[in-house]
PDB file of N, CA and C in Angstrom:
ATOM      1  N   UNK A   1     -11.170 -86.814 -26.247  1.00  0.00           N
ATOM      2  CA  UNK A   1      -9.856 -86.353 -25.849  1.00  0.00           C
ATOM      3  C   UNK A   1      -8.869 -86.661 -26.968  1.00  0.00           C
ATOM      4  N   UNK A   2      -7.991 -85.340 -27.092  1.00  0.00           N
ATOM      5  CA  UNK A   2      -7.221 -86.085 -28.242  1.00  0.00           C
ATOM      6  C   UNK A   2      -5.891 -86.581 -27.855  1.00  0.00           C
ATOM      7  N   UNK A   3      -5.425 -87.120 -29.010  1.00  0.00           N
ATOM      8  CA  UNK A   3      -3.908 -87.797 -28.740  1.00  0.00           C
ATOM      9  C   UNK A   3      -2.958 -87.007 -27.697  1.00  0.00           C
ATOM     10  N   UNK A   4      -2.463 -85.495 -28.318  1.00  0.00           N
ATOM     11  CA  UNK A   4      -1.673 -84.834 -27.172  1.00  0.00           C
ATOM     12  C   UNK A   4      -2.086 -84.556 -25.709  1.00  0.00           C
ATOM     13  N   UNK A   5      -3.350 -84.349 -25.677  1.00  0.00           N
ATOM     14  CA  UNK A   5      -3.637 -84.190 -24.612  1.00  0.00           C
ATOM     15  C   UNK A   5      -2.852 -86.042 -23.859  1.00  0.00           C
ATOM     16  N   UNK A   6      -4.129 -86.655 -24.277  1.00  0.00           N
ATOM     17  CA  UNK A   6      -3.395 -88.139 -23.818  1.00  0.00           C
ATOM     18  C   UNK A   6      -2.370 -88.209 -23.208  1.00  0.00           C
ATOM     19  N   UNK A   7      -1.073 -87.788 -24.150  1.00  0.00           N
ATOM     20  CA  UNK A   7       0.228 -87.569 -24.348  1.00  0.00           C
ATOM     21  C   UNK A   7       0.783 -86.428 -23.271  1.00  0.00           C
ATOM     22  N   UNK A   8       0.132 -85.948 -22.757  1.00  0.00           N
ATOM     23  CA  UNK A   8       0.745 -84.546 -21.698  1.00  0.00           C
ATOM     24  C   UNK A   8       0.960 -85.192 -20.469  1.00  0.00           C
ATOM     25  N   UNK A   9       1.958 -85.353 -19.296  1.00  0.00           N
ATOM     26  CA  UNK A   9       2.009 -86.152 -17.686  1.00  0.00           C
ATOM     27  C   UNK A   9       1.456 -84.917 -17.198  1.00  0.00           C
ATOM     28  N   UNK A  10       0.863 -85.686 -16.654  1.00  0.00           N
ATOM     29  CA  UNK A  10      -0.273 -85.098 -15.407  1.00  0.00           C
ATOM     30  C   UNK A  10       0.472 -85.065 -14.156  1.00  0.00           C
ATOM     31  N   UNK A  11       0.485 -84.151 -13.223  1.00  0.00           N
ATOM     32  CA  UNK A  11       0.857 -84.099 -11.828  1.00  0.00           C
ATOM     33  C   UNK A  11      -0.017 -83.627 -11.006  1.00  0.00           C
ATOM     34  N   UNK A  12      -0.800 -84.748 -10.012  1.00  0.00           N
ATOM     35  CA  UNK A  12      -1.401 -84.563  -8.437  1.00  0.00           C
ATOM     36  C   UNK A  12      -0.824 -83.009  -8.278  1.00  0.00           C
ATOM     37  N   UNK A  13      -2.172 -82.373  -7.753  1.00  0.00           N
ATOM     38  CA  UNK A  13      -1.228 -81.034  -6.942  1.00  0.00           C
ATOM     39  C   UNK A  13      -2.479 -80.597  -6.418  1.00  0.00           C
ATOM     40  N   UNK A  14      -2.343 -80.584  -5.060  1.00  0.00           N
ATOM     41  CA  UNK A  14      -3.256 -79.413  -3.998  1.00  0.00           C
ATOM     42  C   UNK A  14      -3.281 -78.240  -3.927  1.00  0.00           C
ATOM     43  N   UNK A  15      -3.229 -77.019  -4.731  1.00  0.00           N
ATOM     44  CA  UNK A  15      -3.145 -75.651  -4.435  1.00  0.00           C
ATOM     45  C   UNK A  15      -4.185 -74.879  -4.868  1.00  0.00           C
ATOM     46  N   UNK A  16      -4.104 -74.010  -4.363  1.00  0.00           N
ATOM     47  CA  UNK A  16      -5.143 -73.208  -4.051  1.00  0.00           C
ATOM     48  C   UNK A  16      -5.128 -72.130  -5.985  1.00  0.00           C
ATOM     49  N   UNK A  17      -5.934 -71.589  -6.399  1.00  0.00           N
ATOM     50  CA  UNK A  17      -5.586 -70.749  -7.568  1.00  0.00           C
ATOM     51  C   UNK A  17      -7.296 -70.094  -7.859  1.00  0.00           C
ATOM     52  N   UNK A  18      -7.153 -68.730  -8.170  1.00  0.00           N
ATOM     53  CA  UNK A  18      -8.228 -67.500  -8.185  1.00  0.00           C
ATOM     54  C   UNK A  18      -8.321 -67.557  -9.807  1.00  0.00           C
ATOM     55  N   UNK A  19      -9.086 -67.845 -10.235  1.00  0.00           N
ATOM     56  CA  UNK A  19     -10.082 -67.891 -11.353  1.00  0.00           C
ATOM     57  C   UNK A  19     -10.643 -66.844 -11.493  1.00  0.00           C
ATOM     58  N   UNK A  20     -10.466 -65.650 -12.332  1.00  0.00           N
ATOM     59  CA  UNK A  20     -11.133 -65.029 -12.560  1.00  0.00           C
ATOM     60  C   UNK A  20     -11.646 -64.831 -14.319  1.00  0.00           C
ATOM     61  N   UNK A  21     -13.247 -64.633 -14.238  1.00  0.00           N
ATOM     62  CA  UNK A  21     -13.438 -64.709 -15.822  1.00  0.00           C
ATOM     63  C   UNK A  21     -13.526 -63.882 -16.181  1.00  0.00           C
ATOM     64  N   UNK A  22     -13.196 -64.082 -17.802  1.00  0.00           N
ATOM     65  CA  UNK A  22     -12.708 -62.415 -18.313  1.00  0.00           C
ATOM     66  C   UNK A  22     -13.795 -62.426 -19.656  1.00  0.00           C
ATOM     67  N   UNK A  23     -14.544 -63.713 -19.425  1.00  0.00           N
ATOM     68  CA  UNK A  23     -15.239 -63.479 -21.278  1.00  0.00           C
ATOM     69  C   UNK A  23     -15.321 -65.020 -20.822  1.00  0.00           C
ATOM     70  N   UNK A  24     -17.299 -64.859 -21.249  1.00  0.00           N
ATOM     71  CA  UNK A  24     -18.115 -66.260 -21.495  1.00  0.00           C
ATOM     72  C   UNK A  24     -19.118 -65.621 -22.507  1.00  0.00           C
ATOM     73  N   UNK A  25     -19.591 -66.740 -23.054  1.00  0.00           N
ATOM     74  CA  UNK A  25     -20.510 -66.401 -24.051  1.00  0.00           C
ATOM     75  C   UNK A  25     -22.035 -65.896 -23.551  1.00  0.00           C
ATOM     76  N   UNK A  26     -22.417 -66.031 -22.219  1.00  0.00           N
ATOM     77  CA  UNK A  26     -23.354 -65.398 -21.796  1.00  0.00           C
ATOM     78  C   UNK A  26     -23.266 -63.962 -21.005  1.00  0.00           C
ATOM     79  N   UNK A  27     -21.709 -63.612 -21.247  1.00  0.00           N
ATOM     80  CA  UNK A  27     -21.395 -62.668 -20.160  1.00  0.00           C
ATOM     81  C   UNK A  27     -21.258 -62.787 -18.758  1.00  0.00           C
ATOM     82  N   UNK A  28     -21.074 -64.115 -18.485  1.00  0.00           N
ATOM     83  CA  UNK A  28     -21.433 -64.362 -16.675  1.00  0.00           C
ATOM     84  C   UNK A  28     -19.897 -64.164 -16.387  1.00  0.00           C
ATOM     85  N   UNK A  29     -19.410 -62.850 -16.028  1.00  0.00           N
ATOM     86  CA  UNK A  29     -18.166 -62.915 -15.211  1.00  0.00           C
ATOM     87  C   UNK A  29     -18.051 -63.168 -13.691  1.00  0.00           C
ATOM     88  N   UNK A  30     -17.435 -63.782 -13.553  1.00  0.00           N
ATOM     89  CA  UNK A  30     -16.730 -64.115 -11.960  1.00  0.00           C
ATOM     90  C   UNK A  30     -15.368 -64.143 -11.611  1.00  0.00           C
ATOM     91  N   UNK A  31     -15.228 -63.942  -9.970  1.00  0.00           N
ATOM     92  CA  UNK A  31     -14.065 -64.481  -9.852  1.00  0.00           C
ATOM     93  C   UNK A  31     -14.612 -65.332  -8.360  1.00  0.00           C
ATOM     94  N   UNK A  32     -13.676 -66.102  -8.496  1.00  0.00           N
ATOM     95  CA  UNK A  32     -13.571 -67.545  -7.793  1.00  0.00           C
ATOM     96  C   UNK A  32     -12.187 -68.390  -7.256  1.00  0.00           C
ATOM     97  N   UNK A  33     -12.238 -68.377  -5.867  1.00  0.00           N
ATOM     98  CA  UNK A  33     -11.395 -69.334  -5.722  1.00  0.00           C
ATOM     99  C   UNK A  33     -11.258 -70.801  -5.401  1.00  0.00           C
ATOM    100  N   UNK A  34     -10.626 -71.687  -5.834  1.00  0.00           N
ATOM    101  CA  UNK A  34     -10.738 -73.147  -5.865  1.00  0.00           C
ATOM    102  C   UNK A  34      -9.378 -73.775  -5.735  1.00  0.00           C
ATOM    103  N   UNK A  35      -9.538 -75.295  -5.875  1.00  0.00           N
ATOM    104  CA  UNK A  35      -8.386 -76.035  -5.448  1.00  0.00           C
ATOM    105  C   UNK A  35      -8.053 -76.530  -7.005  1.00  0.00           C
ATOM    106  N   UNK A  36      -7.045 -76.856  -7.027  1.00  0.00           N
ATOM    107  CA  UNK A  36      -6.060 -77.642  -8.431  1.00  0.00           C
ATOM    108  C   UNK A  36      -6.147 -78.959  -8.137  1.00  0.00           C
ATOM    109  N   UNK A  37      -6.379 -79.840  -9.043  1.00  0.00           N
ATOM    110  CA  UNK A  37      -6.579 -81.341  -9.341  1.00  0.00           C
ATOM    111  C   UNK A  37      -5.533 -81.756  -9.468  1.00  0.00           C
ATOM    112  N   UNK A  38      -5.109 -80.821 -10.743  1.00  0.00           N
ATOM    113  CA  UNK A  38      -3.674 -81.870 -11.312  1.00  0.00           C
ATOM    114  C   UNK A  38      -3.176 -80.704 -12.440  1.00  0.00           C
ATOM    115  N   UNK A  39      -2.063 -81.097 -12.853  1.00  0.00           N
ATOM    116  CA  UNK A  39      -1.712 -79.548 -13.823  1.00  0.00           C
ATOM    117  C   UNK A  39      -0.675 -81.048 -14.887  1.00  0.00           C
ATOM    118  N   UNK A  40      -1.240 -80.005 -15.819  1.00  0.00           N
ATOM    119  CA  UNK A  40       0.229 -80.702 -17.264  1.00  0.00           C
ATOM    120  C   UNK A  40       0.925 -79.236 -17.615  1.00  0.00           C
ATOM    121  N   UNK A  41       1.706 -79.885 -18.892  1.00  0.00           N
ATOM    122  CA  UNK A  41       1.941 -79.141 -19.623  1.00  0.00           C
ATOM    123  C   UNK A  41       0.943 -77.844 -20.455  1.00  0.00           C
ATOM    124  N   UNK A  42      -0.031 -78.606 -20.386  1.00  0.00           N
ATOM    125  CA  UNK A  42      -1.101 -78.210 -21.292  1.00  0.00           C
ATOM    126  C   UNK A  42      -2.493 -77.464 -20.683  1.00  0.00           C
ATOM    127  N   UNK A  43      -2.503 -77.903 -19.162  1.00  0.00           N
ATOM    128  CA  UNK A  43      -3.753 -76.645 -18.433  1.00  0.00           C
ATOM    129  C   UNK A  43      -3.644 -77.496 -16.937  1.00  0.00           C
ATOM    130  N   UNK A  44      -5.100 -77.125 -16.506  1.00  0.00           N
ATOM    131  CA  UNK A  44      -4.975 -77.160 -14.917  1.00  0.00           C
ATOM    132  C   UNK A  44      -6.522 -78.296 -14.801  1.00  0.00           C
ATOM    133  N   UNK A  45      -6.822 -79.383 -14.198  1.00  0.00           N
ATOM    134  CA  UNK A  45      -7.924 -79.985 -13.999  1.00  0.00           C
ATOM    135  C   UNK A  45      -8.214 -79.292 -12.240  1.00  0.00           C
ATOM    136  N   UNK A  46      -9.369 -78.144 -12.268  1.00  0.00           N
ATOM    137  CA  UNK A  46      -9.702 -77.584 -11.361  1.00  0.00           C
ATOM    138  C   UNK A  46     -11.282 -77.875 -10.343  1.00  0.00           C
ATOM    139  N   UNK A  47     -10.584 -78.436  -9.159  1.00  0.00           N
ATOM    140  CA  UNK A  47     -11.966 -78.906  -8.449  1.00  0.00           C
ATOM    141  C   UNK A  47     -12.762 -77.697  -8.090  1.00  0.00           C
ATOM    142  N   UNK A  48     -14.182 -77.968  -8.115  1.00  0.00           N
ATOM    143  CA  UNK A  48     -14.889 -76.729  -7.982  1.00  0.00           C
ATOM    144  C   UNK A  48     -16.383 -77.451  -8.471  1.00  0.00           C
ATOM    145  N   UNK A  49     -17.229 -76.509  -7.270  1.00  0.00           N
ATOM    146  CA  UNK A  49     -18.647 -77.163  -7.242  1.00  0.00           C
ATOM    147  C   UNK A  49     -19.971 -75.578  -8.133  1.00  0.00           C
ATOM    148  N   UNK A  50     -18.610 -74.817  -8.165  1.00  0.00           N
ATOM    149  CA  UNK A  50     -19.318 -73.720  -8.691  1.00  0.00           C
ATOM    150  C   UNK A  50     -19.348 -74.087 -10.177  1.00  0.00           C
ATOM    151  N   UNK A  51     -20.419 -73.013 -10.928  1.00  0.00           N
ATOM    152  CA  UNK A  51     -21.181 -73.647 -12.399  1.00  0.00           C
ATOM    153  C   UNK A  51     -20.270 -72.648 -13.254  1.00  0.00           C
ATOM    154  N   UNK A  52     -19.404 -73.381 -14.274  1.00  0.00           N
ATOM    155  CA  UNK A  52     -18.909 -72.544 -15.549  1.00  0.00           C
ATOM    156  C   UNK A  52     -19.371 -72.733 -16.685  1.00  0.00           C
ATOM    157  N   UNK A  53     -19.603 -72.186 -17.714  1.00  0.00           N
ATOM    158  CA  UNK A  53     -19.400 -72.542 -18.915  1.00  0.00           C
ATOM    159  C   UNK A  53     -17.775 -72.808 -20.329  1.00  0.00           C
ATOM    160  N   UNK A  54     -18.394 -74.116 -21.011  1.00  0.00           N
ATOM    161  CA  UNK A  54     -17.132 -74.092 -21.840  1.00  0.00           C
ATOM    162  C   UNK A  54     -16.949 -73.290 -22.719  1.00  0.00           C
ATOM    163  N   UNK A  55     -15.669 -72.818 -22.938  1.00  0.00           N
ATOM    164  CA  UNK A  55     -15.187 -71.596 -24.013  1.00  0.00           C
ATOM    165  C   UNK A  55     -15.179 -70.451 -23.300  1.00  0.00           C
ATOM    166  N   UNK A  56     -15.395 -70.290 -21.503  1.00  0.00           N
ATOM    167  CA  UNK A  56     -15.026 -69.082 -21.082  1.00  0.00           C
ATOM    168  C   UNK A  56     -13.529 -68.675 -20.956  1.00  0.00           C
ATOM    169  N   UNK A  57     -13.216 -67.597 -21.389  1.00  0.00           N
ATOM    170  CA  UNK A  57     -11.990 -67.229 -21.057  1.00  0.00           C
ATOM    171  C   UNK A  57     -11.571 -66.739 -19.577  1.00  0.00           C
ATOM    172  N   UNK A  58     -11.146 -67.811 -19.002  1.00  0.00           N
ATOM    173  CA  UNK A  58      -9.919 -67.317 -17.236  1.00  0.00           C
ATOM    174  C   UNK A  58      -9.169 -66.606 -17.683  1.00  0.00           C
ATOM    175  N   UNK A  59      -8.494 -65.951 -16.384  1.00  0.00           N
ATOM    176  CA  UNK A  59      -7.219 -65.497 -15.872  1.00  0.00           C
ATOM    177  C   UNK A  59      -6.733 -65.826 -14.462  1.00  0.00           C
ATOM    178  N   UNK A  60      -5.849 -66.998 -14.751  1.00  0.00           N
ATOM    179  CA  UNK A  60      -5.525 -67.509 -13.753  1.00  0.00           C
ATOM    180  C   UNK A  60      -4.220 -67.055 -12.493  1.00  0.00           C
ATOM    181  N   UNK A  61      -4.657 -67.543 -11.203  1.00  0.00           N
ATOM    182  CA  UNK A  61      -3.819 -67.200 -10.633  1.00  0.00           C
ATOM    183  C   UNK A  61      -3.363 -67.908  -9.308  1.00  0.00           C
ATOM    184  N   UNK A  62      -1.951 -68.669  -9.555  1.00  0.00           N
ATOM    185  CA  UNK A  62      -1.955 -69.916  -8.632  1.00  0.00           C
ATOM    186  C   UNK A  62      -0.496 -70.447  -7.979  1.00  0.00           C
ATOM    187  N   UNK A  63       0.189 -70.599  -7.254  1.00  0.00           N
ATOM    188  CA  UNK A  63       1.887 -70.796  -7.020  1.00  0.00           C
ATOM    189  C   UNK A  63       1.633 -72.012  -7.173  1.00  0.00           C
ATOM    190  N   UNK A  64       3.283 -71.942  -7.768  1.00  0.00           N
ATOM    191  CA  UNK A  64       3.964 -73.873  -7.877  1.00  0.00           C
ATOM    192  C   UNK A  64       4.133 -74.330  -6.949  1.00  0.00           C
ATOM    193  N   UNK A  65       4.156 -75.320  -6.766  1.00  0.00           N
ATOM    194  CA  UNK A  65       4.708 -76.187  -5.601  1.00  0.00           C
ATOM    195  C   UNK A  65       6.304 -75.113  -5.082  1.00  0.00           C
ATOM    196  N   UNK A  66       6.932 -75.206  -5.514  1.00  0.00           N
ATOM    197  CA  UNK A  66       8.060 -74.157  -5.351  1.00  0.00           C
ATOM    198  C   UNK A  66       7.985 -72.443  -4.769  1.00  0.00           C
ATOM    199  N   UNK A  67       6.830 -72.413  -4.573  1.00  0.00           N
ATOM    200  CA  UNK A  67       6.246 -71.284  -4.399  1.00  0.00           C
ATOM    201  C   UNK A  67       6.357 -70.124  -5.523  1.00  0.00           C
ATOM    202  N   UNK A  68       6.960 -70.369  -6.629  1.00  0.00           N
ATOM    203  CA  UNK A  68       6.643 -69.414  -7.336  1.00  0.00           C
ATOM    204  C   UNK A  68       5.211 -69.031  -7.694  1.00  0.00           C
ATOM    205  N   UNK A  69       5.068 -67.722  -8.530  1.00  0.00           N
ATOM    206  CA  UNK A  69       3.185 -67.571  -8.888  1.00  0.00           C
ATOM    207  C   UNK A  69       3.473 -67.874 -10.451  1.00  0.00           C
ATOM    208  N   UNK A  70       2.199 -67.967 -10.325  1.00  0.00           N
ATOM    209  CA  UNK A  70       2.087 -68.290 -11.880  1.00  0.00           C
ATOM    210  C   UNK A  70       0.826 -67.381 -12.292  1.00  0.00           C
ATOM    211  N   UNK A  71       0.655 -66.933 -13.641  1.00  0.00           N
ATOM    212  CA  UNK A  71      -0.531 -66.262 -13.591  1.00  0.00           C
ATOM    213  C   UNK A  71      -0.523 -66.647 -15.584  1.00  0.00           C
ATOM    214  N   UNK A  72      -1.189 -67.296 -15.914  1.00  0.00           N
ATOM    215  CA  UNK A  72      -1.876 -67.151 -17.010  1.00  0.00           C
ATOM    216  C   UNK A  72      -2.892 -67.051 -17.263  1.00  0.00           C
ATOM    217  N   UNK A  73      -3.418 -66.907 -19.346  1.00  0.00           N
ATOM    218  CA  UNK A  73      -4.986 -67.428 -19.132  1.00  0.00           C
ATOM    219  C   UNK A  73      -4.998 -68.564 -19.675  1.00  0.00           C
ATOM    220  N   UNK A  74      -6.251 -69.531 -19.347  1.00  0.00           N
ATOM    221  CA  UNK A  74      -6.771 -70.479 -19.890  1.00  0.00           C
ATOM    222  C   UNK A  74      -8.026 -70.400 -20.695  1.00  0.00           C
ATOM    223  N   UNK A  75      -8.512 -71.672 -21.224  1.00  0.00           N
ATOM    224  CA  UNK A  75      -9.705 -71.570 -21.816  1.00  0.00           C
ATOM    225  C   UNK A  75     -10.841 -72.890 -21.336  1.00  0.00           C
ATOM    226  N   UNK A  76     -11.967 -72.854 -20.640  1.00  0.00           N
ATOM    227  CA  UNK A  76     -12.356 -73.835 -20.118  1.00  0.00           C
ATOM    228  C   UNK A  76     -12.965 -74.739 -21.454  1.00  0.00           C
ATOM    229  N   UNK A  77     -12.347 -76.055 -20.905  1.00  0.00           N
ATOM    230  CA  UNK A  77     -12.271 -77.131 -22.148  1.00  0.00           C
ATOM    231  C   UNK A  77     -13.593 -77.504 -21.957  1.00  0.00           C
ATOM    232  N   UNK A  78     -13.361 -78.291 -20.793  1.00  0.00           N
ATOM    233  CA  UNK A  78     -15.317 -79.063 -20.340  1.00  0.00           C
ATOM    234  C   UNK A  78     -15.294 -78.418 -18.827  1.00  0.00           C
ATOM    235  N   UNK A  79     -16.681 -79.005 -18.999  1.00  0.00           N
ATOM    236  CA  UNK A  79     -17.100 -78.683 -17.303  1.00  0.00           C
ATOM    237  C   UNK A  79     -17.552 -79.990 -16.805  1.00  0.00           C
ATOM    238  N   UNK A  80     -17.520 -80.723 -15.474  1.00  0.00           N
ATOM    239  CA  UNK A  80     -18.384 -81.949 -15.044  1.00  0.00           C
ATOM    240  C   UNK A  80     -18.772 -81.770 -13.833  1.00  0.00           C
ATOM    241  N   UNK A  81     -19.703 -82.220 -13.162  1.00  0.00           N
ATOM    242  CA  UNK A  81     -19.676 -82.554 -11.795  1.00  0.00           C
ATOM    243  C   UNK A  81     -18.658 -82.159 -11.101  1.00  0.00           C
ATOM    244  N   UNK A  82     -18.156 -81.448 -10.218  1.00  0.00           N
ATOM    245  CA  UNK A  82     -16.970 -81.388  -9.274  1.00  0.00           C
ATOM    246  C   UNK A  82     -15.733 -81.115 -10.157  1.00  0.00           C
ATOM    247  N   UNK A  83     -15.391 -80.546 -10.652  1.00  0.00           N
ATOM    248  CA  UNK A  83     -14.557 -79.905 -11.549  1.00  0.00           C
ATOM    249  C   UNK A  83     -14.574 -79.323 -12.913  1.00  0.00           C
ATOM    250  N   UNK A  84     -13.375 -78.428 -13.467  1.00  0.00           N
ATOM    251  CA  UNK A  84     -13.687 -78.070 -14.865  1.00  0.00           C
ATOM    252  C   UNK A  84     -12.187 -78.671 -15.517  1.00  0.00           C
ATOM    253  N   UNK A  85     -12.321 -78.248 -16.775  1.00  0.00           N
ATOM    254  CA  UNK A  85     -10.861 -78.324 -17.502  1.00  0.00           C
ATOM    255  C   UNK A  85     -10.416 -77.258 -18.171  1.00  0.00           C
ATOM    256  N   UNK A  86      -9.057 -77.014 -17.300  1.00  0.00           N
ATOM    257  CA  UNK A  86      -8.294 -75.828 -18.379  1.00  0.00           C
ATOM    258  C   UNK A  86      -7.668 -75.786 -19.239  1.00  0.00           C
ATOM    259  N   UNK A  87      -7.505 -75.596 -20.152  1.00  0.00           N
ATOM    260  CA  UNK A  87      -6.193 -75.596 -21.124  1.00  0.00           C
ATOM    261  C   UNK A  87      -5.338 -73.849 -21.061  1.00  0.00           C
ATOM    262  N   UNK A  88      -4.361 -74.234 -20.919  1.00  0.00           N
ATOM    263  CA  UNK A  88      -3.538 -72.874 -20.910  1.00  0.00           C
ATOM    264  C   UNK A  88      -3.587 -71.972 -22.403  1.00  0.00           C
ATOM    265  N   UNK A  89      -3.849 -70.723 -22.181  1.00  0.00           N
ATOM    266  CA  UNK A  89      -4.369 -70.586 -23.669  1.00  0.00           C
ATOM    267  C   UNK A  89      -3.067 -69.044 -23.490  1.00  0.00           C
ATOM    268  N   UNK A  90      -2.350 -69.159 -24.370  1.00  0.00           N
ATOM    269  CA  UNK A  90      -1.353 -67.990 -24.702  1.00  0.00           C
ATOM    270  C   UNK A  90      -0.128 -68.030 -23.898  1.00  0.00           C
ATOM    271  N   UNK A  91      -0.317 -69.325 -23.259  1.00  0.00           N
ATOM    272  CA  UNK A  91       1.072 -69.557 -22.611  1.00  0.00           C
ATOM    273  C   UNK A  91       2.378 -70.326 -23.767  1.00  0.00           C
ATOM    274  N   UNK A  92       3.562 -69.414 -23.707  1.00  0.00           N
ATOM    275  CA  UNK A  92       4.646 -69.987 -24.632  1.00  0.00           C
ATOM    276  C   UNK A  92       4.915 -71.293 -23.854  1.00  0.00           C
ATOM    277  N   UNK A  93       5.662 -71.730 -24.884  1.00  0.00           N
ATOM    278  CA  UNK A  93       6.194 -73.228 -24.716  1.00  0.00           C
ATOM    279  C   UNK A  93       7.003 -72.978 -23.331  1.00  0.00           C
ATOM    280  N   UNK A  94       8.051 -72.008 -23.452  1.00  0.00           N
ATOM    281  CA  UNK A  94       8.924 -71.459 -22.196  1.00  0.00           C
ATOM    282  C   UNK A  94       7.637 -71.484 -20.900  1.00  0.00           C
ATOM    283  N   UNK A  95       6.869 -70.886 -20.722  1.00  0.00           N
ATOM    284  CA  UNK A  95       6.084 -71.081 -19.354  1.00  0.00           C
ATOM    285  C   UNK A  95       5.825 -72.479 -19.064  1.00  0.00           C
ATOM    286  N   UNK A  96       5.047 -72.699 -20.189  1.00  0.00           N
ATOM    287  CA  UNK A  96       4.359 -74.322 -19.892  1.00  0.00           C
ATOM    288  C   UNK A  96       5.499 -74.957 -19.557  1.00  0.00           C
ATOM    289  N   UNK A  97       6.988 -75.216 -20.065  1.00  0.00           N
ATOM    290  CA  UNK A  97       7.831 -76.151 -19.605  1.00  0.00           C
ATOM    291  C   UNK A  97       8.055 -75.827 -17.763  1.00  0.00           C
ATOM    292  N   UNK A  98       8.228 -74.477 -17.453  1.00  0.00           N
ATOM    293  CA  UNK A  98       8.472 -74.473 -15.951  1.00  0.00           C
ATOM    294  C   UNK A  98       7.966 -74.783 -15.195  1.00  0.00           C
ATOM    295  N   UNK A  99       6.540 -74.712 -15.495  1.00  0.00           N
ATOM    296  CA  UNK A  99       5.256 -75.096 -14.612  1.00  0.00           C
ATOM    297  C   UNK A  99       5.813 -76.774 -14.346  1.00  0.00           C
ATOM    298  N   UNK A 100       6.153 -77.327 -15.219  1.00  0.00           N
ATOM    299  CA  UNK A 100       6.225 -78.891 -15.737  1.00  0.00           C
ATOM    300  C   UNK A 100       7.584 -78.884 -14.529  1.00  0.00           C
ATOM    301  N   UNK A 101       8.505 -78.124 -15.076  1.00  0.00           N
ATOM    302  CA  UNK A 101      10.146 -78.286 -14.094  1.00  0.00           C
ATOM    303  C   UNK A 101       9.692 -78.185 -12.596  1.00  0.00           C
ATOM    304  N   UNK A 102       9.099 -77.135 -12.099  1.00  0.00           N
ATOM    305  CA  UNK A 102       8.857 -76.966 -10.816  1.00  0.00           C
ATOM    306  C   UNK A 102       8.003 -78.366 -10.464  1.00  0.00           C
ATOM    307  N   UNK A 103       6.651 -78.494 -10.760  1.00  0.00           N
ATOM    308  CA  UNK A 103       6.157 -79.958 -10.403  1.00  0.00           C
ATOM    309  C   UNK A 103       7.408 -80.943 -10.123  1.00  0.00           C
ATOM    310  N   UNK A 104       8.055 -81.006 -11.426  1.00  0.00           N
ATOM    311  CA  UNK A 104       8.769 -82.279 -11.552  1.00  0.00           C
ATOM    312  C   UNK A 104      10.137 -82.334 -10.643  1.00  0.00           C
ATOM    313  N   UNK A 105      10.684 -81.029 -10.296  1.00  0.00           N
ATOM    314  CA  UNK A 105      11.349 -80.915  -8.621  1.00  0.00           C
ATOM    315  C   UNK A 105      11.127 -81.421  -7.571  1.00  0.00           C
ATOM    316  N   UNK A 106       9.822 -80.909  -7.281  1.00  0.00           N
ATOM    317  CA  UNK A 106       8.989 -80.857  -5.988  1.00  0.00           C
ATOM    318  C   UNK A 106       8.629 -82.496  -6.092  1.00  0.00           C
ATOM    319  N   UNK A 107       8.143 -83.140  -7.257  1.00  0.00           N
ATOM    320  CA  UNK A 107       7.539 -84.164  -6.931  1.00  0.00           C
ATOM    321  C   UNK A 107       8.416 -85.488  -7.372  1.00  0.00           C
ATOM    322  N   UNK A 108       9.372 -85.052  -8.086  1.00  0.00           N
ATOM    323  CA  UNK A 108      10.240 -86.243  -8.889  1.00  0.00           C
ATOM    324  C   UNK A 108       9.600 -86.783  -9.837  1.00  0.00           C
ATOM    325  N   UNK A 109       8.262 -87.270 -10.378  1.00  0.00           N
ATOM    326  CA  UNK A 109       8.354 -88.201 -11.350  1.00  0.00           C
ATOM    327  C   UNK A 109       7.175 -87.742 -11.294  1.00  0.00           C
ATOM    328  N   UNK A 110       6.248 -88.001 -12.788  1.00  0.00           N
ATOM    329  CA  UNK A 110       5.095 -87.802 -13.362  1.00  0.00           C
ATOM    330  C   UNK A 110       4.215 -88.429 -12.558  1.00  0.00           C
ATOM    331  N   UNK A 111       2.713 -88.561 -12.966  1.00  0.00           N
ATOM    332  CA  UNK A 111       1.530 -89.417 -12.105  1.00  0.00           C
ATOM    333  C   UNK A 111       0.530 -88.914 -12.701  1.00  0.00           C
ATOM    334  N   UNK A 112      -0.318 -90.014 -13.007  1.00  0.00           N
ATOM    335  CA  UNK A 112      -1.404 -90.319 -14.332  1.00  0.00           C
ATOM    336  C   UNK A 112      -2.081 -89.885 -13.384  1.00  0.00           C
ATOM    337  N   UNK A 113      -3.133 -88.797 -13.711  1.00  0.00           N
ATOM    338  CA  UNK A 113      -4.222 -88.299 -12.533  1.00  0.00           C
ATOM    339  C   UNK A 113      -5.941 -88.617 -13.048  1.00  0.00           C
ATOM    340  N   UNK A 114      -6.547 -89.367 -12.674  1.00  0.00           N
ATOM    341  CA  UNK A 114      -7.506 -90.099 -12.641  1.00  0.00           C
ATOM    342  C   UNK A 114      -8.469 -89.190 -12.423  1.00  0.00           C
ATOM    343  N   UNK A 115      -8.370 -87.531 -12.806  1.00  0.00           N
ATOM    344  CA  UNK A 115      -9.442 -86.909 -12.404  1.00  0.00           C
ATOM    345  C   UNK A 115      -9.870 -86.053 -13.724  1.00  0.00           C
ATOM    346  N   UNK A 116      -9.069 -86.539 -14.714  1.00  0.00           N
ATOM    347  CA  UNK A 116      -9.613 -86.066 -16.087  1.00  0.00           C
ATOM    348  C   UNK A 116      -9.422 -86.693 -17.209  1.00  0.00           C
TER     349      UNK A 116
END
């Protein structure tokens, strides 16, 4: 893991968000829905017992706590046991900060999430 990542606050969050893949290196497209771990600035730690591979390209689709939607893509970082890791991939700085504002509304204050 590197430094920024380190460096990104993590926020607890229960919601629901549709995974759909758009490009893996074996061609295995899906779509899938699952629950959210925790979200940063920087991607989404997504619970899920279904099998991905890393370097597939998502297109995600998931509301804030605020109920807004959100829809980017990501890029799956790792995969483990009971979850994967996203990183938001083509999201401007402007998205990634709102995602961050809405959490940080809804929840008031950051929280180190122990699930990635």
């Amino acid at each position: 893991m590197s430094e920024k990542q380190r460096e990104s606050q993590r926020y607890d969050f229960d919601g629901e968000v549709r995974v759909k893949i758009l490009f893996t290196p074996s061609d295995n497209l899906k779509e899938v829905e699952a629950r959210i771990g925790n979200v940063s600035s920087g991607g989404l730690f997504i619970r899920t017992d279904e099998e991905f591979e890393e370097g597939a390209l998502a297109d995600l689709d998931f509301k804030l706590p605020d109920k807004l939607p959100a829809n980017t893509l990501g890029l799956i970082k790792w995969v483990k046991p009971g979850g994967i890791g996203i990183e938001f991939f083509y999201a401007t700085e402007e998205e990634k900060n709102a995602i961050v504002e809405s959490l940080r509304k809804c929840y008031g204050k950051e929280k180190s999430a122990s699930s990635s």
